[in-house]
C-alpha atoms as a PDB file:
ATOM      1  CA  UNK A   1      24.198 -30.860  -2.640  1.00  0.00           C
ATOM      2  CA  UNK A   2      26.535 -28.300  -4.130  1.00  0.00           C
ATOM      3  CA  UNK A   3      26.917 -31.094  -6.956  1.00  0.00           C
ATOM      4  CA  UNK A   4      23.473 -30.037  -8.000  1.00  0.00           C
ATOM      5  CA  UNK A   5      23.708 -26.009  -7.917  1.00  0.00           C
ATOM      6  CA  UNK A   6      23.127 -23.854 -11.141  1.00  0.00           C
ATOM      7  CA  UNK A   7      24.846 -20.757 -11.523  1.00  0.00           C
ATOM      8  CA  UNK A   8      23.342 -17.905 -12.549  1.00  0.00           C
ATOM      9  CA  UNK A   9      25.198 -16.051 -15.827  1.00  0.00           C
ATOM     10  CA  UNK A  10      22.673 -13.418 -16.524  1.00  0.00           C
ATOM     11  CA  UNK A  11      19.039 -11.901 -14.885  1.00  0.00           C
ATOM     12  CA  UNK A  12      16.586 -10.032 -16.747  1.00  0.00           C
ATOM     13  CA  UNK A  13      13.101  -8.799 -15.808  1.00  0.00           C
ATOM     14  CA  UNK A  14      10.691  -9.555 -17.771  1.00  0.00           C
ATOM     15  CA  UNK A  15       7.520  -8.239 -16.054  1.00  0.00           C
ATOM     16  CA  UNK A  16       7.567  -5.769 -13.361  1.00  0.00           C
ATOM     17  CA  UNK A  17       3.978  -5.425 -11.788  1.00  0.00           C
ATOM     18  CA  UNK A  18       1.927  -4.386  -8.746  1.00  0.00           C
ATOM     19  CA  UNK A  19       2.356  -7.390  -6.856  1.00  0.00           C
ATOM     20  CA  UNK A  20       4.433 -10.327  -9.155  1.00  0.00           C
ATOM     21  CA  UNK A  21       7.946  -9.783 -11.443  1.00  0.00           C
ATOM     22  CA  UNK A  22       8.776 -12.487 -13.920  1.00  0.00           C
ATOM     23  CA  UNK A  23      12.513 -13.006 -14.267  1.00  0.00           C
ATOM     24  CA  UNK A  24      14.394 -14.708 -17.123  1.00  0.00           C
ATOM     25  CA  UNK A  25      17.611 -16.158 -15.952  1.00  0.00           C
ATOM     26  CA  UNK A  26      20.531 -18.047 -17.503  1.00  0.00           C
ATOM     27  CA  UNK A  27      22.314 -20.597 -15.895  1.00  0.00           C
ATOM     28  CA  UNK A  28      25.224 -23.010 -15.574  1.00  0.00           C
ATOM     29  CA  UNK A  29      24.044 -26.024 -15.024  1.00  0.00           C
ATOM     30  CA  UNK A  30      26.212 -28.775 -13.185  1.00  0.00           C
ATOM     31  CA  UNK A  31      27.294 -30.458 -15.995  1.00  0.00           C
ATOM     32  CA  UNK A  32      28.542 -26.806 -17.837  1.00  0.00           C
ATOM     33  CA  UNK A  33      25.952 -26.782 -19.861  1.00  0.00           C
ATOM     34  CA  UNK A  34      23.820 -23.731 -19.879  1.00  0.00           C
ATOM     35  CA  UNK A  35      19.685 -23.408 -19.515  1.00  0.00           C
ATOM     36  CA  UNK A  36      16.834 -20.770 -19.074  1.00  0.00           C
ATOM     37  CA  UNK A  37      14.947 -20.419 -16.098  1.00  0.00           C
ATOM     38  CA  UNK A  38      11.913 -18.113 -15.715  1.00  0.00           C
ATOM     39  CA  UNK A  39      10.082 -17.669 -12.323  1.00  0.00           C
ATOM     40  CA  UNK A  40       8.213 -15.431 -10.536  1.00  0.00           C
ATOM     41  CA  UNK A  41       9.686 -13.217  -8.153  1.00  0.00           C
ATOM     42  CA  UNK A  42       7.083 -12.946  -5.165  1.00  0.00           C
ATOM     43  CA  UNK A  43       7.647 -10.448  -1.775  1.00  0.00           C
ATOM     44  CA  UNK A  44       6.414 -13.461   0.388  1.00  0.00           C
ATOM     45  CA  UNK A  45       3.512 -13.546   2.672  1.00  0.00           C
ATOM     46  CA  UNK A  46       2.698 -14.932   6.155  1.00  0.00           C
ATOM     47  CA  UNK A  47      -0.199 -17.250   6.828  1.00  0.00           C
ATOM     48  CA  UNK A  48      -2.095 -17.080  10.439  1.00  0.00           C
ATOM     49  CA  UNK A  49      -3.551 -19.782  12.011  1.00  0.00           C
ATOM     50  CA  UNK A  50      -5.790 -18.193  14.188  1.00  0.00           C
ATOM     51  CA  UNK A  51      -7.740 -19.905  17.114  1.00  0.00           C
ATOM     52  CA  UNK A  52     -10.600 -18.242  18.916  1.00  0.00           C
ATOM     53  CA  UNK A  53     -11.201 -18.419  22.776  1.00  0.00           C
ATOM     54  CA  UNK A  54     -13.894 -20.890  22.010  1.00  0.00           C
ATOM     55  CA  UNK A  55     -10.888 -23.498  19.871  1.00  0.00           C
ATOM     56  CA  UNK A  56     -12.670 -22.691  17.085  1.00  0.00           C
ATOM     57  CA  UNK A  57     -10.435 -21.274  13.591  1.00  0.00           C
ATOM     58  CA  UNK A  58     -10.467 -18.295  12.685  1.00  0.00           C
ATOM     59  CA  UNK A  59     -11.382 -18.470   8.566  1.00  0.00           C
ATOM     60  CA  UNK A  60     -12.486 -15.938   5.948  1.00  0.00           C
ATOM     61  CA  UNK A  61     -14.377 -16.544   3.051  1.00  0.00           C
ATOM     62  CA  UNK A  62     -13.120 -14.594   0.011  1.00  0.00           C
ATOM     63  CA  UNK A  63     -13.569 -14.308  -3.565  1.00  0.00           C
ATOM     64  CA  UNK A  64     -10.454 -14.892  -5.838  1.00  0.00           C
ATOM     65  CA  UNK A  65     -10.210 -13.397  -9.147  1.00  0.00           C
ATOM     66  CA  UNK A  66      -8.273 -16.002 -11.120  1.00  0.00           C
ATOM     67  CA  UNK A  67     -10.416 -18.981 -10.711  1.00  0.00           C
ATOM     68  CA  UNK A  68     -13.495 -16.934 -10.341  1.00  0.00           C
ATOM     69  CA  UNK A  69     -15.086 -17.968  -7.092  1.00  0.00           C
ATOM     70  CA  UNK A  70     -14.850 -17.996  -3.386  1.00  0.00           C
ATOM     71  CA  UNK A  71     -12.235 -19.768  -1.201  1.00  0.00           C
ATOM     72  CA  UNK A  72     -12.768 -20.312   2.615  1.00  0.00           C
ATOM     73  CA  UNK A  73      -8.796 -19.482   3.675  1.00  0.00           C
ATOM     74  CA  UNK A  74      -6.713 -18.784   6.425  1.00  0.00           C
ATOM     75  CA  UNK A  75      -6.067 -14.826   6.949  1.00  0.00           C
ATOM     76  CA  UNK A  76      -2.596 -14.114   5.106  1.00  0.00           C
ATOM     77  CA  UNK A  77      -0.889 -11.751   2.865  1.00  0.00           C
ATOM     78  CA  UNK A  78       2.102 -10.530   1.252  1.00  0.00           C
ATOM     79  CA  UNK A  79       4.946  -8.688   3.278  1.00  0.00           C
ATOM     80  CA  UNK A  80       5.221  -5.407   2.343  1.00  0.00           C
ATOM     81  CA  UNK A  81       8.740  -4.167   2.026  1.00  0.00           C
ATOM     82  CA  UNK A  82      10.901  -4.295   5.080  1.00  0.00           C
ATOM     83  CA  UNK A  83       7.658  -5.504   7.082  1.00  0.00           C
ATOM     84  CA  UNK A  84       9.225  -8.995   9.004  1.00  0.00           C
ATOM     85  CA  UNK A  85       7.072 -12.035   8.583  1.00  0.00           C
ATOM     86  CA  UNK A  86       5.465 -11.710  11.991  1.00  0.00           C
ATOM     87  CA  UNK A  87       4.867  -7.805  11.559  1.00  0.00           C
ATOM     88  CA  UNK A  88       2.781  -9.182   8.698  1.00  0.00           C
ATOM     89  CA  UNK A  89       0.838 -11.189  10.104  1.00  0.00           C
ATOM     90  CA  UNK A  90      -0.264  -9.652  12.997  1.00  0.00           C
ATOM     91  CA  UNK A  91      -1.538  -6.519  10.150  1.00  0.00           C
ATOM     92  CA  UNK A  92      -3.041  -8.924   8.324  1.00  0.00           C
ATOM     93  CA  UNK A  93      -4.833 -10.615  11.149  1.00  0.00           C
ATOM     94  CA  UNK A  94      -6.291  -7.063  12.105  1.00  0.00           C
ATOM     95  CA  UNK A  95      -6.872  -5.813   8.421  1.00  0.00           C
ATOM     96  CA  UNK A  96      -8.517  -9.027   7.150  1.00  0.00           C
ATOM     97  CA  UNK A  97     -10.839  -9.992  10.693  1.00  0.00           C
ATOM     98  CA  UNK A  98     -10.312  -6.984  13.053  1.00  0.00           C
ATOM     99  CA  UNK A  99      -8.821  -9.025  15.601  1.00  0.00           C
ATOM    100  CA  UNK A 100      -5.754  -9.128  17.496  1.00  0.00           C
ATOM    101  CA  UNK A 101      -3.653 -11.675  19.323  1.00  0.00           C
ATOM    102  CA  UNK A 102      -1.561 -11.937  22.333  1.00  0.00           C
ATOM    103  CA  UNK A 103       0.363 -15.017  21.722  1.00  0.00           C
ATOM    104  CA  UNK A 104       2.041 -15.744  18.885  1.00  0.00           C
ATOM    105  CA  UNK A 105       4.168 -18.388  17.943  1.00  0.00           C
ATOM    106  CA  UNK A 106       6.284 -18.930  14.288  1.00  0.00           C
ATOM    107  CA  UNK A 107       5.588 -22.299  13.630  1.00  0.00           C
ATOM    108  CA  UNK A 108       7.121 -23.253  10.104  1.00  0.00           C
ATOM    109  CA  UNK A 109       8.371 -21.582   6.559  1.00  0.00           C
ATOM    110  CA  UNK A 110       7.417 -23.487   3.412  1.00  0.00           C
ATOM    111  CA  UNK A 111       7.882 -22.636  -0.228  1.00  0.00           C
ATOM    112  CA  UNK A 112       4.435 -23.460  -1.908  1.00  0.00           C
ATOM    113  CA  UNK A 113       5.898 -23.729  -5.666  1.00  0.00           C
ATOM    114  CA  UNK A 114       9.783 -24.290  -6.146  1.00  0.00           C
ATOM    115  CA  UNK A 115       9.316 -24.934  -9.334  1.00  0.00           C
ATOM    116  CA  UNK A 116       8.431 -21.446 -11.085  1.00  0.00           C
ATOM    117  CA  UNK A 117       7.957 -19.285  -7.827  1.00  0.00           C
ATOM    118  CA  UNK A 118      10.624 -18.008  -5.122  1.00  0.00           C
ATOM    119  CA  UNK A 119       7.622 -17.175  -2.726  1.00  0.00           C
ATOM    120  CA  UNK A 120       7.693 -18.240   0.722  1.00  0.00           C
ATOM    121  CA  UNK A 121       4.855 -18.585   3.334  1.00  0.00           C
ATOM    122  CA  UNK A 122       5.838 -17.814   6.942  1.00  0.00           C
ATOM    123  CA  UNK A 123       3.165 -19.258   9.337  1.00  0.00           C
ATOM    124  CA  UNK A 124       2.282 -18.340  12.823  1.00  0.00           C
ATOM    125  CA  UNK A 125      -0.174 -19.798  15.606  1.00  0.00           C
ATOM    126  CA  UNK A 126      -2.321 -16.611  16.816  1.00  0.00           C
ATOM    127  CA  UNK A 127      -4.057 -17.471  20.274  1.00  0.00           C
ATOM    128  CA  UNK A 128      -5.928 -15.275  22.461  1.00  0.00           C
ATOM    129  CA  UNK A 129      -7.507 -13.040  19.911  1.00  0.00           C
ATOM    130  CA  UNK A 130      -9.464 -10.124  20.958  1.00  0.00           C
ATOM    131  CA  UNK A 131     -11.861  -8.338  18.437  1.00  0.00           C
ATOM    132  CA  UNK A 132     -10.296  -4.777  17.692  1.00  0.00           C
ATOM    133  CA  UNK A 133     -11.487  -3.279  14.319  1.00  0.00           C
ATOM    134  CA  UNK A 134     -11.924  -4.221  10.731  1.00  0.00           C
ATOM    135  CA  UNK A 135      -9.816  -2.474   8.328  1.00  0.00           C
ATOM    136  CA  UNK A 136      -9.883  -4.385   4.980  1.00  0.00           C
ATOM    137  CA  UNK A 137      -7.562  -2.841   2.261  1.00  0.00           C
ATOM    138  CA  UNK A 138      -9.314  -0.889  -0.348  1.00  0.00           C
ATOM    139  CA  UNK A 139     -11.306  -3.143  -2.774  1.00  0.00           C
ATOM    140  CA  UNK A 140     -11.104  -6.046  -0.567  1.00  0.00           C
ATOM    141  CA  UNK A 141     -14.584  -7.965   0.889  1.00  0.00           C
ATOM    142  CA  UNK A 142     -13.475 -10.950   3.063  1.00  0.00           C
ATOM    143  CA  UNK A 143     -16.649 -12.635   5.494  1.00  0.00           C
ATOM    144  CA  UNK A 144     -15.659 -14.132   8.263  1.00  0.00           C
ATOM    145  CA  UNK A 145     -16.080 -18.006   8.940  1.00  0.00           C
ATOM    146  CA  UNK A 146     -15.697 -19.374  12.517  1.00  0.00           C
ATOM    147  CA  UNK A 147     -14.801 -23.275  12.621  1.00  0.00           C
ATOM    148  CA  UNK A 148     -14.062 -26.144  14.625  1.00  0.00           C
ATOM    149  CA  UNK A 149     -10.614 -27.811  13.068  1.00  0.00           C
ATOM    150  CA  UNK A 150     -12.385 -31.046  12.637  1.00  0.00           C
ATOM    151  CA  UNK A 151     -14.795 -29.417  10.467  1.00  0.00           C
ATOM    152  CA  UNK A 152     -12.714 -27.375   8.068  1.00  0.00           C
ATOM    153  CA  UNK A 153     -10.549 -30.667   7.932  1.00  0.00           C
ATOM    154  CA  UNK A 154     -13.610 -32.716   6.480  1.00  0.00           C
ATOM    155  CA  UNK A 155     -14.185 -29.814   4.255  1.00  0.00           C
ATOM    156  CA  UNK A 156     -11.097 -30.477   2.765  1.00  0.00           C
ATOM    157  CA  UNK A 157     -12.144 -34.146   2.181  1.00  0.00           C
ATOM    158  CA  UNK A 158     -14.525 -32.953   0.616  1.00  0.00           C
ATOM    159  CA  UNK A 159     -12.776 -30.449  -1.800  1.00  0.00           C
ATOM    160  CA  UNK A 160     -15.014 -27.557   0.085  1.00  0.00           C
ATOM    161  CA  UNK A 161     -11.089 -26.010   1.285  1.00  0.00           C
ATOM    162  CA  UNK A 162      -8.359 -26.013  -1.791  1.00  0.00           C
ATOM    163  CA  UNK A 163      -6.861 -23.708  -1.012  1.00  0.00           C
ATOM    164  CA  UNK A 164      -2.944 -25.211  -0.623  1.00  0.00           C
ATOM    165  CA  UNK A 165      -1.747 -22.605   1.963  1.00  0.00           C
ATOM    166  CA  UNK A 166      -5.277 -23.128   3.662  1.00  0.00           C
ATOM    167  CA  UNK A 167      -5.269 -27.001   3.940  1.00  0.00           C
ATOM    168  CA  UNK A 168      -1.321 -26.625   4.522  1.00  0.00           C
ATOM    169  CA  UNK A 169      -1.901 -25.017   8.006  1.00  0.00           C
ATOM    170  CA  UNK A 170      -4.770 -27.184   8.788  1.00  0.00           C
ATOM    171  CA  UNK A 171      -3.135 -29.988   9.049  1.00  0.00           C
ATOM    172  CA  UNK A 172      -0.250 -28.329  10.926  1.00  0.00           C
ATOM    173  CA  UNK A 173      -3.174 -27.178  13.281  1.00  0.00           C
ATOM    174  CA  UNK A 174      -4.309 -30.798  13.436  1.00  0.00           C
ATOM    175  CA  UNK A 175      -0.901 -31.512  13.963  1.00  0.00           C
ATOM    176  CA  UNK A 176      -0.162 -29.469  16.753  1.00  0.00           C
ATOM    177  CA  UNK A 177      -3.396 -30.066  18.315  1.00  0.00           C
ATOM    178  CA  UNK A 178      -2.810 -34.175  18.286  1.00  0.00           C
ATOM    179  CA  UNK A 179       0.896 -33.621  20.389  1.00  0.00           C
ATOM    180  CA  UNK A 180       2.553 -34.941  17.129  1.00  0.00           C
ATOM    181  CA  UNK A 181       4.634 -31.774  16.543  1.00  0.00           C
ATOM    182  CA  UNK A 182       5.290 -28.758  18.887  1.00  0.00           C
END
């Protein structure tokens, strides 16, 4: 693998804002020759797949600016710095649905776009949840969406869920839930 490794000459930033910085690297490549690479440099966020008492998900319904509508997702959100992944989650669990968990489990970290984007997503398997408090972040309006996993997984067949993270942890739920993985 080290065959394939670019080494990086020089970094500049090229955007620094709220949440996203653009970076404009050179490189080595393998062969000596040298390249640009831009990405985005993103804090990383954990994803929560949250089941209720009753083995129903735990979803939220949201609206997202970019593609101007609403997504049904999983609760997540970026890591604030020096926040660990599971510190994370467990806010964003309580900011974004009010509720808590007692059980937690890491389950997987995946990197949702290696081709322009160093951002990871850290999920975790809340169980036992307990209502708290709701405590959205300023500006944020998230409903609440209570489903069995077989039905958010149809929704996905029928392009109701796109969102990648989302469908991502359903079918690590479904997954888990069939005794395929642990």
């Amino acid at each position: 693998m080290s065959g394939l490794s670019e080494e990086r000459l020089e970094s500049s930033l090229v955007y620094d804002g709220t949440l996203l910085k653009v970076r404009r690297d050179e490189v080595r490549l393998p062969d000596g020759k040298h390249a640009i690479r831009e990405y985005i440099h993103h804090p990383g966020a954990s994803v929560v797949i949250a089941f209720l008492d009753n083995g129903y998900l735990l979803l939220e319904r949201q609206f997202r600016y970019p593609l101007n509508r609403v997504f049904i997702e999983m609760p997540a959100g970026k890591m604030d710095p020096g926040e660990t992944p599971l510190q994370c989650a467990r806010r964003e669990l309580l900011e974004e649905t009010g509720y808590v968990a007692e059980h937690w489990r890491e389950i997987a970290t995946l990197h949702p776009c290696i081709g322009y984007s160093d951002e990871r997503l850290v999920y975790f398997l809340a169980r036992n949840l307990s209502f708290s408090r709701k405590n959205t972040d300023e500006g944020e309006h998230i409903e609440h969406v209570e489903l069995p996993l077989r039905d958010a997984l149809e929704m996905v067949g029928k392009g109701e869920i796109t969102d990648i993270k989302t469908i991502t942890g359903l079918f690590w739920a479904e997954k888990m839930q069939g005794g395929f993985w642990k």
